[in-house]
C-alpha atoms as a PDB file:
ATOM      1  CA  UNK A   1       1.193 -23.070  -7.948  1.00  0.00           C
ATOM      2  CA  UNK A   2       3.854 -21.673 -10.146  1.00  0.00           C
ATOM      3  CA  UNK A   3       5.061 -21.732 -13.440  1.00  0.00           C
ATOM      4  CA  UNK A   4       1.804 -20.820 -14.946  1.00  0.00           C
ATOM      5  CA  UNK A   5       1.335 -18.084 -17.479  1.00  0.00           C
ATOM      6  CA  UNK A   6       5.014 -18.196 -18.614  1.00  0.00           C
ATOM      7  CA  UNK A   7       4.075 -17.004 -22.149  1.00  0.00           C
ATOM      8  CA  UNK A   8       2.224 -13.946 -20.741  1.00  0.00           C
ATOM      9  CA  UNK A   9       3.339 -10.119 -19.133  1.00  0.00           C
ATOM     10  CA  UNK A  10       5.949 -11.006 -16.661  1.00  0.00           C
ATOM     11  CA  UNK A  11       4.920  -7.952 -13.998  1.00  0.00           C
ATOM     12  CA  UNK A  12       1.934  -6.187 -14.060  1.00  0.00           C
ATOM     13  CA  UNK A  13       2.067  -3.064 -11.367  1.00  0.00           C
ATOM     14  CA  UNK A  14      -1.129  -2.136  -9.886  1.00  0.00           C
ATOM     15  CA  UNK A  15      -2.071   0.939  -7.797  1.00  0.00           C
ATOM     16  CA  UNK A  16      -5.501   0.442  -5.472  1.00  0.00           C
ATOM     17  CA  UNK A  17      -6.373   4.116  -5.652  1.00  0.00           C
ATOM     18  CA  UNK A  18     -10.070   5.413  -4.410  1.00  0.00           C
ATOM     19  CA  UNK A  19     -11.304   9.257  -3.591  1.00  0.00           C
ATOM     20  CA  UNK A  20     -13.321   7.746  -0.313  1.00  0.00           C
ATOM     21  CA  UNK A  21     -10.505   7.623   2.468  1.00  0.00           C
ATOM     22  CA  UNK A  22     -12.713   8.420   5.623  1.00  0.00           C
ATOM     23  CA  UNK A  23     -10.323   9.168   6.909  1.00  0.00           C
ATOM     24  CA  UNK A  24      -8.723  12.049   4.322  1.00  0.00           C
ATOM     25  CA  UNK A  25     -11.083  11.832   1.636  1.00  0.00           C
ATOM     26  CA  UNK A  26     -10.054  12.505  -1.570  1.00  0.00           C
ATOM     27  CA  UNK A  27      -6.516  12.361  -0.651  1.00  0.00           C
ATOM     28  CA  UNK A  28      -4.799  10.500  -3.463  1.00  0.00           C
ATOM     29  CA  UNK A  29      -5.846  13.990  -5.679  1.00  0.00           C
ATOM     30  CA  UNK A  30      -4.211  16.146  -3.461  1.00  0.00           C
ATOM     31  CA  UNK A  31      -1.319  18.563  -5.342  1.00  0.00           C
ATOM     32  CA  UNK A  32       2.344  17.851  -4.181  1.00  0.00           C
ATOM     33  CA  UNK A  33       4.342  20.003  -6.298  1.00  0.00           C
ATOM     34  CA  UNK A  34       2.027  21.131  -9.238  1.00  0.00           C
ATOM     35  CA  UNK A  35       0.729  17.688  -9.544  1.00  0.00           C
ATOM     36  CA  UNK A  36      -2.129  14.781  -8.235  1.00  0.00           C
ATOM     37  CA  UNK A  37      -0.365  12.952  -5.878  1.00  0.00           C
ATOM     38  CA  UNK A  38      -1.459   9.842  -7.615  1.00  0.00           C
ATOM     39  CA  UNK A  39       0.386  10.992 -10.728  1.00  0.00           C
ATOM     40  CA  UNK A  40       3.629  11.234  -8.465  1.00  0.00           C
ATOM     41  CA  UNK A  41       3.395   7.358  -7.879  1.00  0.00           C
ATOM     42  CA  UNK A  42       2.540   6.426 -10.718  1.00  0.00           C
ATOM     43  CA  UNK A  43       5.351   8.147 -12.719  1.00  0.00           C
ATOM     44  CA  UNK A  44       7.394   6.600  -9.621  1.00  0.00           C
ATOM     45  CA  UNK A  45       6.756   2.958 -10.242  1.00  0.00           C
ATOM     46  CA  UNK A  46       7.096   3.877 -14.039  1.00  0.00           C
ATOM     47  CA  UNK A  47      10.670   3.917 -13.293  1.00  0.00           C
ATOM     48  CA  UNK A  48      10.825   0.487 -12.059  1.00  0.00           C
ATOM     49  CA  UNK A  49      13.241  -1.319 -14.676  1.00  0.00           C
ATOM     50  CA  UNK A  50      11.196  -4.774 -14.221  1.00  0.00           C
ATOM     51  CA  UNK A  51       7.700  -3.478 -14.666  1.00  0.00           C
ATOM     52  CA  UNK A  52       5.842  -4.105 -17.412  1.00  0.00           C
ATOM     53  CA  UNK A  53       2.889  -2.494 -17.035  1.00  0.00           C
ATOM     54  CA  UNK A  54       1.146  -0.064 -14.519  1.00  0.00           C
ATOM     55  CA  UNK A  55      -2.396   0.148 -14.355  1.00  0.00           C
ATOM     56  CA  UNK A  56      -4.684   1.960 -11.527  1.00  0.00           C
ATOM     57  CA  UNK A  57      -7.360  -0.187 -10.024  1.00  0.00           C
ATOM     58  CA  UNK A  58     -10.192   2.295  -8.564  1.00  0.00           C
ATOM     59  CA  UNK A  59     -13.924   1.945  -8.248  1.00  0.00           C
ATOM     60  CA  UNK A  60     -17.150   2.503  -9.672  1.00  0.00           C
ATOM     61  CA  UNK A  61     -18.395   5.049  -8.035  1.00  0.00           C
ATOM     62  CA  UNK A  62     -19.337   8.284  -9.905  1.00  0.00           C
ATOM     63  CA  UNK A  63     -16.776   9.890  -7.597  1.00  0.00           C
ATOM     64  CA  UNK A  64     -14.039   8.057  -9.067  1.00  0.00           C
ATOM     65  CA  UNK A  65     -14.195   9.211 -12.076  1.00  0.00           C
ATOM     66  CA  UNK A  66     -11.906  12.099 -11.268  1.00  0.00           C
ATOM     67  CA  UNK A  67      -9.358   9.197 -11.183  1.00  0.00           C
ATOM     68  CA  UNK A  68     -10.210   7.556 -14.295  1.00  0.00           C
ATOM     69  CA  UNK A  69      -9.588  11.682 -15.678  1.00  0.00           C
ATOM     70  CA  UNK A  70      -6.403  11.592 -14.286  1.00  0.00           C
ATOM     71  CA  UNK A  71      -5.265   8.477 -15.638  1.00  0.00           C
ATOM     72  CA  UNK A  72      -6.537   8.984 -18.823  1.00  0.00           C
ATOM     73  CA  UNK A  73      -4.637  12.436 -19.077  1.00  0.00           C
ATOM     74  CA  UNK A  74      -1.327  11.140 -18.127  1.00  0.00           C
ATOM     75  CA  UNK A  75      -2.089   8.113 -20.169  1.00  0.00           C
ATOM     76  CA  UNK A  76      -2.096   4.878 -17.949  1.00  0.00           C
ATOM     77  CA  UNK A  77      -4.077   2.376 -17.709  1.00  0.00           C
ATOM     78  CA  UNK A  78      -7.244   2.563 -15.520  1.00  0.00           C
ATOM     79  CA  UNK A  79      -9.963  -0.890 -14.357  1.00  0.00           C
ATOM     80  CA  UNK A  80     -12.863   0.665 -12.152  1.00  0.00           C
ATOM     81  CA  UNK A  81     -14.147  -2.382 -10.297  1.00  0.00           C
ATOM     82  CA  UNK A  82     -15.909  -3.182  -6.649  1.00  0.00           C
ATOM     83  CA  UNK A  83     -15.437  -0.566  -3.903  1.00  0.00           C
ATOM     84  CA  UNK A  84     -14.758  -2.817  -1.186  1.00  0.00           C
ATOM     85  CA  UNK A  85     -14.173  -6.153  -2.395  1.00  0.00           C
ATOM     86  CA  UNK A  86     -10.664  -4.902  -3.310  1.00  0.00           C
ATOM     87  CA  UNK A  87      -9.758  -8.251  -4.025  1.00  0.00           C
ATOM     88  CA  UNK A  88     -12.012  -9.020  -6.750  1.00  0.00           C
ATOM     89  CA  UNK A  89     -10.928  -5.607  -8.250  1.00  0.00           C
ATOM     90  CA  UNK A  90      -7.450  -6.565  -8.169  1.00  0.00           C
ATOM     91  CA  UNK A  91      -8.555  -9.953 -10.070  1.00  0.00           C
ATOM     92  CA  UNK A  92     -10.822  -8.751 -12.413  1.00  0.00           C
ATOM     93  CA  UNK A  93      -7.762  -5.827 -13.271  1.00  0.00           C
ATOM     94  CA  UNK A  94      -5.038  -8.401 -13.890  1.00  0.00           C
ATOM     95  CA  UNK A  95      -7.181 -10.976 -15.848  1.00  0.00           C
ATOM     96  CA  UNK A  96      -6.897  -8.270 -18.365  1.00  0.00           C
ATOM     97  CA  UNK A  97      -3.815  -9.050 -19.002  1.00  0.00           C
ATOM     98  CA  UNK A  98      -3.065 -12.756 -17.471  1.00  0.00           C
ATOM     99  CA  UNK A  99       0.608 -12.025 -15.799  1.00  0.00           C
ATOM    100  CA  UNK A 100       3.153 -14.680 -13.733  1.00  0.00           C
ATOM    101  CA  UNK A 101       3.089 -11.899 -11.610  1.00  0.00           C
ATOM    102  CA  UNK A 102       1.300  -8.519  -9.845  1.00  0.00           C
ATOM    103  CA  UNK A 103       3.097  -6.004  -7.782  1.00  0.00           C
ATOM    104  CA  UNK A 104       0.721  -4.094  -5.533  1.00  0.00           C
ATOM    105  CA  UNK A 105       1.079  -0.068  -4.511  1.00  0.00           C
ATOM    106  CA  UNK A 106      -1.626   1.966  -2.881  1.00  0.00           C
ATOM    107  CA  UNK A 107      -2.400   5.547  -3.610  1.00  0.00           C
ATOM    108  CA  UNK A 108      -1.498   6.517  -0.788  1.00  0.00           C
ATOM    109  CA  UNK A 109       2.451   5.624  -0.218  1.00  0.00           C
ATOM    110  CA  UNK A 110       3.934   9.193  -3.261  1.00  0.00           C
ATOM    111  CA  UNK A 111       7.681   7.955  -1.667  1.00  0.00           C
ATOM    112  CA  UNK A 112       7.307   4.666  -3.184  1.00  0.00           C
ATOM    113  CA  UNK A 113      10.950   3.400  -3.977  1.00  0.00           C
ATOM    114  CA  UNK A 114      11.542   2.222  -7.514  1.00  0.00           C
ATOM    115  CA  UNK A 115      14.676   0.834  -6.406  1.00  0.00           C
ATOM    116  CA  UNK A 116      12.836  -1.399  -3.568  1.00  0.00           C
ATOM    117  CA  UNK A 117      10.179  -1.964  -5.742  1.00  0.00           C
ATOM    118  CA  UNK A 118      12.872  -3.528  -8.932  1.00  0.00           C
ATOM    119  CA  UNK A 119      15.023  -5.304  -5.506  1.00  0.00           C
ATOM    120  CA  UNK A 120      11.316  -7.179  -4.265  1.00  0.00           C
ATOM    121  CA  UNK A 121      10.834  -8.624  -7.381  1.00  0.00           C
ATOM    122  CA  UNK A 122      14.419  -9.614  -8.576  1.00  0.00           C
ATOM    123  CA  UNK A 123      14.020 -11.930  -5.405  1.00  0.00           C
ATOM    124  CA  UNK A 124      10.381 -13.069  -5.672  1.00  0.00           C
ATOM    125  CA  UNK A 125      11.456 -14.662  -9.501  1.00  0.00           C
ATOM    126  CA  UNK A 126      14.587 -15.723  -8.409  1.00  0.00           C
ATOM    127  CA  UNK A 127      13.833 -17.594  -5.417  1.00  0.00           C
ATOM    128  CA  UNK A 128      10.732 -18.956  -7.860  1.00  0.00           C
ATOM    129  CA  UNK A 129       8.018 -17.794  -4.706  1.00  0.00           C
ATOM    130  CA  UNK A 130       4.252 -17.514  -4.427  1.00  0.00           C
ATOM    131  CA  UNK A 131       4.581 -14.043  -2.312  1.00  0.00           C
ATOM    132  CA  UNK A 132       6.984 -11.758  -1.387  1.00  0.00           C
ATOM    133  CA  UNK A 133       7.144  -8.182  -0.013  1.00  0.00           C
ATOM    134  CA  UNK A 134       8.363  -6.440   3.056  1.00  0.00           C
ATOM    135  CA  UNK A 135       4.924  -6.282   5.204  1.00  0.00           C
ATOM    136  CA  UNK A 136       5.051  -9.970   6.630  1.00  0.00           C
ATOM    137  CA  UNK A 137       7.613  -8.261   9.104  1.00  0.00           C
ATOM    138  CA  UNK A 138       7.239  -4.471   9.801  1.00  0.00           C
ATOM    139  CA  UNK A 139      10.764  -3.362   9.314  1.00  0.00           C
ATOM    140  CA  UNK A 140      10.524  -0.396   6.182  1.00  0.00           C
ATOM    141  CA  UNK A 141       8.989   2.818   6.872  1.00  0.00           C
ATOM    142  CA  UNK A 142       5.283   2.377   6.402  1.00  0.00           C
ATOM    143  CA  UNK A 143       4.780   4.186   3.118  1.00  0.00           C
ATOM    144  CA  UNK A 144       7.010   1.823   1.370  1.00  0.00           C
ATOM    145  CA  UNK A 145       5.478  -1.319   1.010  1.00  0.00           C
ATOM    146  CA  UNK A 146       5.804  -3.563  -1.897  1.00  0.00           C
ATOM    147  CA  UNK A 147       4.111  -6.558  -2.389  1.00  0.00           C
ATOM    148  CA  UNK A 148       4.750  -9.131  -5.305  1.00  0.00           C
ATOM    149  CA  UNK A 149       2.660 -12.052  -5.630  1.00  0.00           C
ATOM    150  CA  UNK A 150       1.766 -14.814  -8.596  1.00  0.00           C
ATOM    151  CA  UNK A 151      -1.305 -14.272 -10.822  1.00  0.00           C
ATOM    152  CA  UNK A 152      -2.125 -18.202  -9.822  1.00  0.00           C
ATOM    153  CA  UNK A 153      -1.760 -17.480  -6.163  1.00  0.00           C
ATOM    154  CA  UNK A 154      -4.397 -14.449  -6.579  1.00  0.00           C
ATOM    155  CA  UNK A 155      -6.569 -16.774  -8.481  1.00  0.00           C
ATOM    156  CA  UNK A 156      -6.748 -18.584  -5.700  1.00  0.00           C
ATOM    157  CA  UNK A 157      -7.251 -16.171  -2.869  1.00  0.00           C
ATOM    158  CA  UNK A 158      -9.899 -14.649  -5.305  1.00  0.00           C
ATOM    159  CA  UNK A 159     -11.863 -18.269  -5.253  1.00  0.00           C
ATOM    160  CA  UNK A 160     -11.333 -19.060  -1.335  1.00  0.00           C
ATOM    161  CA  UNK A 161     -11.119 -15.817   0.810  1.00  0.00           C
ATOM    162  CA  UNK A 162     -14.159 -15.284   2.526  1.00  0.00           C
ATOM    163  CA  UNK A 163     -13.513 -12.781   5.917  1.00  0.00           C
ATOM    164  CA  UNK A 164     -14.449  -8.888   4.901  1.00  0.00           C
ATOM    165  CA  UNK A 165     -11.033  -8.354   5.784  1.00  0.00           C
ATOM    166  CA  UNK A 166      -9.892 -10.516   3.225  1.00  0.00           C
ATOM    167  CA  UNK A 167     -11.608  -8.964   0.364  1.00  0.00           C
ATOM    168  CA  UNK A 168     -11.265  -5.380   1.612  1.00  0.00           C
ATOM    169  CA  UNK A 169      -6.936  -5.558   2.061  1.00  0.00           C
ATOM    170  CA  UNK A 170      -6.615  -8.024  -0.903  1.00  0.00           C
ATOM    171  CA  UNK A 171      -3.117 -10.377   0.439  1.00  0.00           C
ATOM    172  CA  UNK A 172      -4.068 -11.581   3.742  1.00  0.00           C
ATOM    173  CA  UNK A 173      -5.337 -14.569   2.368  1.00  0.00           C
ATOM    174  CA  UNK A 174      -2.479 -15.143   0.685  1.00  0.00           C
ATOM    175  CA  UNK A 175      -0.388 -13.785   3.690  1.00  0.00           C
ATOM    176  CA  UNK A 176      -1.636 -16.138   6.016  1.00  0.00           C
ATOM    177  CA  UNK A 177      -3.506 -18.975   4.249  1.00  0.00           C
ATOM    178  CA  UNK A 178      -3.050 -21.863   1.902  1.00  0.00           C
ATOM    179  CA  UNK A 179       0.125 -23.173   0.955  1.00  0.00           C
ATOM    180  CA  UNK A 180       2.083 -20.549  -0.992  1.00  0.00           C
ATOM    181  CA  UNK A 181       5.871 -19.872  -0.238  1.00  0.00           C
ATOM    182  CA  UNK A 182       6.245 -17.194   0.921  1.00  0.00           C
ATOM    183  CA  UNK A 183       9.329 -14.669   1.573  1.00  0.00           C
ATOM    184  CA  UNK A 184      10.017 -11.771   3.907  1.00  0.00           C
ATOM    185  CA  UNK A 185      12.443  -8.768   2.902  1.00  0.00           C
ATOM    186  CA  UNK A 186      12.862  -6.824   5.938  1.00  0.00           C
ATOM    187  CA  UNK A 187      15.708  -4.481   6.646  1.00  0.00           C
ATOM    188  CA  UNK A 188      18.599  -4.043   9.715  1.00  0.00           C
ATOM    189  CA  UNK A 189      18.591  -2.018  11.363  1.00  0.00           C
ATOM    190  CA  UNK A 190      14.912  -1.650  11.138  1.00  0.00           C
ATOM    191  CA  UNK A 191      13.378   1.459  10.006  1.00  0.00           C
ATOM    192  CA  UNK A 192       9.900   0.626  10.921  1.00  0.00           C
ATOM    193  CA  UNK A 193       8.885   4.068  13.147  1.00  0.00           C
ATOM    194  CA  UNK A 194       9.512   6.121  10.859  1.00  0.00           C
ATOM    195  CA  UNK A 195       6.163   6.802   8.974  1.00  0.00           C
ATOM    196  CA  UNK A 196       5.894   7.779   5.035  1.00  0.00           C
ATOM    197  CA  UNK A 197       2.169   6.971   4.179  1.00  0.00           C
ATOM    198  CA  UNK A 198      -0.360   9.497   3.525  1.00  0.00           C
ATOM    199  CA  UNK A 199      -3.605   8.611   5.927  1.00  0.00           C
ATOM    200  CA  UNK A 200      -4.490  11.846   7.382  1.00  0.00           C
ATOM    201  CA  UNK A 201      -3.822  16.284   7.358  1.00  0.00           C
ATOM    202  CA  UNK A 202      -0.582  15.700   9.674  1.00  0.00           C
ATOM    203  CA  UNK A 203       0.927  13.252   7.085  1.00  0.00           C
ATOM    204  CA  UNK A 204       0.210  14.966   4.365  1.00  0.00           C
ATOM    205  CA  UNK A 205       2.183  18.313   5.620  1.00  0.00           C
ATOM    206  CA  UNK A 206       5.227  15.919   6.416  1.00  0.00           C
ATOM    207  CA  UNK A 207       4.953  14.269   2.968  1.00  0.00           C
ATOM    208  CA  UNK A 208       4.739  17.995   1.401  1.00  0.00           C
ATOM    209  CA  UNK A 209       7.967  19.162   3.182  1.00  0.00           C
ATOM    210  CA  UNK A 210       9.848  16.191   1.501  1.00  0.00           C
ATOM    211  CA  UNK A 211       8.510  16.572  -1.559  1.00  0.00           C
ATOM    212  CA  UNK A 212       9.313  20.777  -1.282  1.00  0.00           C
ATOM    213  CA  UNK A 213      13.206  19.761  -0.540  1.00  0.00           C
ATOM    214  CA  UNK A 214      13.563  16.852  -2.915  1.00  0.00           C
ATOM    215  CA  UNK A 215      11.209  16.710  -5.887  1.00  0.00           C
ATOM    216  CA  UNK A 216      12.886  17.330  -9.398  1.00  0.00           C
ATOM    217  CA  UNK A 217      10.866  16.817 -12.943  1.00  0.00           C
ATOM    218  CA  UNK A 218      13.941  15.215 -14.224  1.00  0.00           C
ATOM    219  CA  UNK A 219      15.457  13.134 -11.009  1.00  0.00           C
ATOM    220  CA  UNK A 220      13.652  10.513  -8.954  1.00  0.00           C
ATOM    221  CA  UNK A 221      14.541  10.572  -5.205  1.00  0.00           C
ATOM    222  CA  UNK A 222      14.806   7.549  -3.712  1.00  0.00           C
ATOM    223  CA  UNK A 223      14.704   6.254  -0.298  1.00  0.00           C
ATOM    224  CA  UNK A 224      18.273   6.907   0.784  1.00  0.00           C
ATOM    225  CA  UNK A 225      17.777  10.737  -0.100  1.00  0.00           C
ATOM    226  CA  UNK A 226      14.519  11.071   2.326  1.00  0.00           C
ATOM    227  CA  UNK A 227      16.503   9.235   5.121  1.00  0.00           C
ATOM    228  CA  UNK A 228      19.580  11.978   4.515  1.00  0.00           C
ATOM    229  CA  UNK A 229      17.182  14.477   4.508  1.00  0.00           C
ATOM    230  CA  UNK A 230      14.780  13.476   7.647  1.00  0.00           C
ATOM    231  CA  UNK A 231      18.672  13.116   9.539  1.00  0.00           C
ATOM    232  CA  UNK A 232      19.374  16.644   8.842  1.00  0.00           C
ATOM    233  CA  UNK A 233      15.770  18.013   9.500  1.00  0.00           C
ATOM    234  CA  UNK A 234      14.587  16.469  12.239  1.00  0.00           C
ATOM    235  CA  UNK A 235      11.351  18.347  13.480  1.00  0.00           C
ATOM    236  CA  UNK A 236       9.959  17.277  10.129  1.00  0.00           C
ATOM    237  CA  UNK A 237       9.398  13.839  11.351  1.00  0.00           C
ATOM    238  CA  UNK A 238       7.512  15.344  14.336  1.00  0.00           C
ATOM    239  CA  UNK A 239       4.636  16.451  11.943  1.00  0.00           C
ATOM    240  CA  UNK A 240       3.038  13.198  11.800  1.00  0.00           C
ATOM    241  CA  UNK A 241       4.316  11.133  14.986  1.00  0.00           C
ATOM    242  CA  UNK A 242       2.425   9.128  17.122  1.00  0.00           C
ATOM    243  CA  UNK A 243      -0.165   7.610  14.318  1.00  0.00           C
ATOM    244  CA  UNK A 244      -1.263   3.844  14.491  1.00  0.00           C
ATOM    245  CA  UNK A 245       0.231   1.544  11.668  1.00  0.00           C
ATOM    246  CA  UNK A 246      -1.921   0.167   9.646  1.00  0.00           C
ATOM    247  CA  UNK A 247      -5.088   1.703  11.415  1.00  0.00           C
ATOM    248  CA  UNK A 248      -7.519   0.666   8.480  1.00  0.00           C
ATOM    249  CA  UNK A 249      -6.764  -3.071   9.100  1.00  0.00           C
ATOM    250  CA  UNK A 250      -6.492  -3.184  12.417  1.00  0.00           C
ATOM    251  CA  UNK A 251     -10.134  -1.866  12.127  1.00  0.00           C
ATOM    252  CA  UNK A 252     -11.347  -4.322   9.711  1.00  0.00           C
ATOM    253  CA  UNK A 253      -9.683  -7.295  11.522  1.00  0.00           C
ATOM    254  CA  UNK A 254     -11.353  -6.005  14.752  1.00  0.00           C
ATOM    255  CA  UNK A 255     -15.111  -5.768  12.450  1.00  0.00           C
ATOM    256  CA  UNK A 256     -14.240  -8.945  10.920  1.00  0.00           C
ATOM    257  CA  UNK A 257     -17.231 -11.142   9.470  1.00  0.00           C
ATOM    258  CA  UNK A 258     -17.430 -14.117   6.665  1.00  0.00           C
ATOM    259  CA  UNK A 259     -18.748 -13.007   3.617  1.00  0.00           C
ATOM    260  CA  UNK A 260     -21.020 -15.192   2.336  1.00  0.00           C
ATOM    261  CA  UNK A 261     -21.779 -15.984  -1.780  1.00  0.00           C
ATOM    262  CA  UNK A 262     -18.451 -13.888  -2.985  1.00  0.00           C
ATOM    263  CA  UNK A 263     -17.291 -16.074  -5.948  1.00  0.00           C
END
């Protein structure tokens, strides 16, 4: 599986972005501060010191061309692929480039953690692994997840997954099939109630009262300075309680059917 690629990119960042939440459509446009809140994570994982490349993934649909705008006028890289299989998007994006390895954000996490991001893969290279990230066990806030995985091991979900909820969610394959060492970062004690993801209204208002009492042009604030500030404000956190984690693929595991001809 590894050691493929070596004289290619080394990290290629990718950020699954689409206007078609049905949940909160068009969310990942939304102002926070003056600006998309796409552009917030993407100028977030820019400061990632082991990234060498951030590109946004989004679809084809004449809708999401108001992303490909916004990428284009903050000048990073956009792929417009399939709307659901997100998996062959994801594939199709990084064979642009060929690198060992892809680190996957969605649009819809604007408190992703440089820091976290830059710690995820320092231990991914170093401990030489197929897949790492801090979803296998739920212990981060959910708005913070990082996933690092080989180009090679993509390849290969990309050539065997077949269930919906494969292609829609693009790792479970690689999660929970095939042989691939894997590695779980998860964090004591665990902070996995608190809830940092943008999914509907109520989390958006939360996310905006962080952003109100943190954001600077020329700082980035990083997880340590939400979890000061969510101590000393508590109601804040009230905004958005009591939403399911991971709602969209609980859903799709629940509608789950094999997809047939898909490579």
């Amino acid at each position: 599986m590894r050691g493929e690629f070596k004289d290619h990119m080394k990290n290629l960042l990718i950020i699954q972005a689409r206007t078609g939440s049905s949940r909160m459509p068009d969310k990942v446009l939304k102002e926070l501060c003056g600006k998309p809140m796409l552009q917030h994570i993407v100028e977030r994982t820019l400061q990632s010191r082991n990234i060498d490349h951030v590109m946004v993934a989004t679809t084809i649909k004449e809708e999401d061309g108001r992303i490909e705008k916004v990428c284009q006028e903050i000048g990073v890289d956009c792929y417009r692929g399939a709307e659901g299989d997100v998996l062959d998007r994801y594939y199709q994006a990084a064979k642009k480039y060929y690198p060992q390895n892809i680190v996957r954000i969605t649009a819809d996490c604007p408190l992703v953690d440089p820091v976290l991001i830059d710690e995820i893969i320092d231990i991914h290279v170093n401990g030489n692994y197929d897949y790492t990230s801090n979803t296998l066990a739920e212990t981060y806030p959910d708005g913070l997840d990082v996933e690092v995985f080989t180009f090679s091991a993509l390849k290969e979900a990309w050539e065997n997954a077949k269930l919906a909820s494969e292609r829609e969610h693009v790792t479970p394959y690689i999660k929970y099939k095939g042989s691939f060492e894997r590695f779980s970062v998860e964090l004591f004690p665990s902070l996995a109630d608190k809830r940092w993801t943008v999914d509907t209204q109520r989390d958006f208002e939360m996310i905006k009262q962080i952003y109100h009492a943190l954001y600077r042009e020329d700082k980035v604030f990083l997880r340590n300075d939400v979890l000061k500030y969510l101590e000393e404000n508590h109601d804040i956190e009230e905004i958005n309680a009591g939403i399911t984690r991971n709602e969209g693929y609980l859903k799709s595991i629940a509608n789950d059917y094999v997809i047939k001809g898909v490579v």
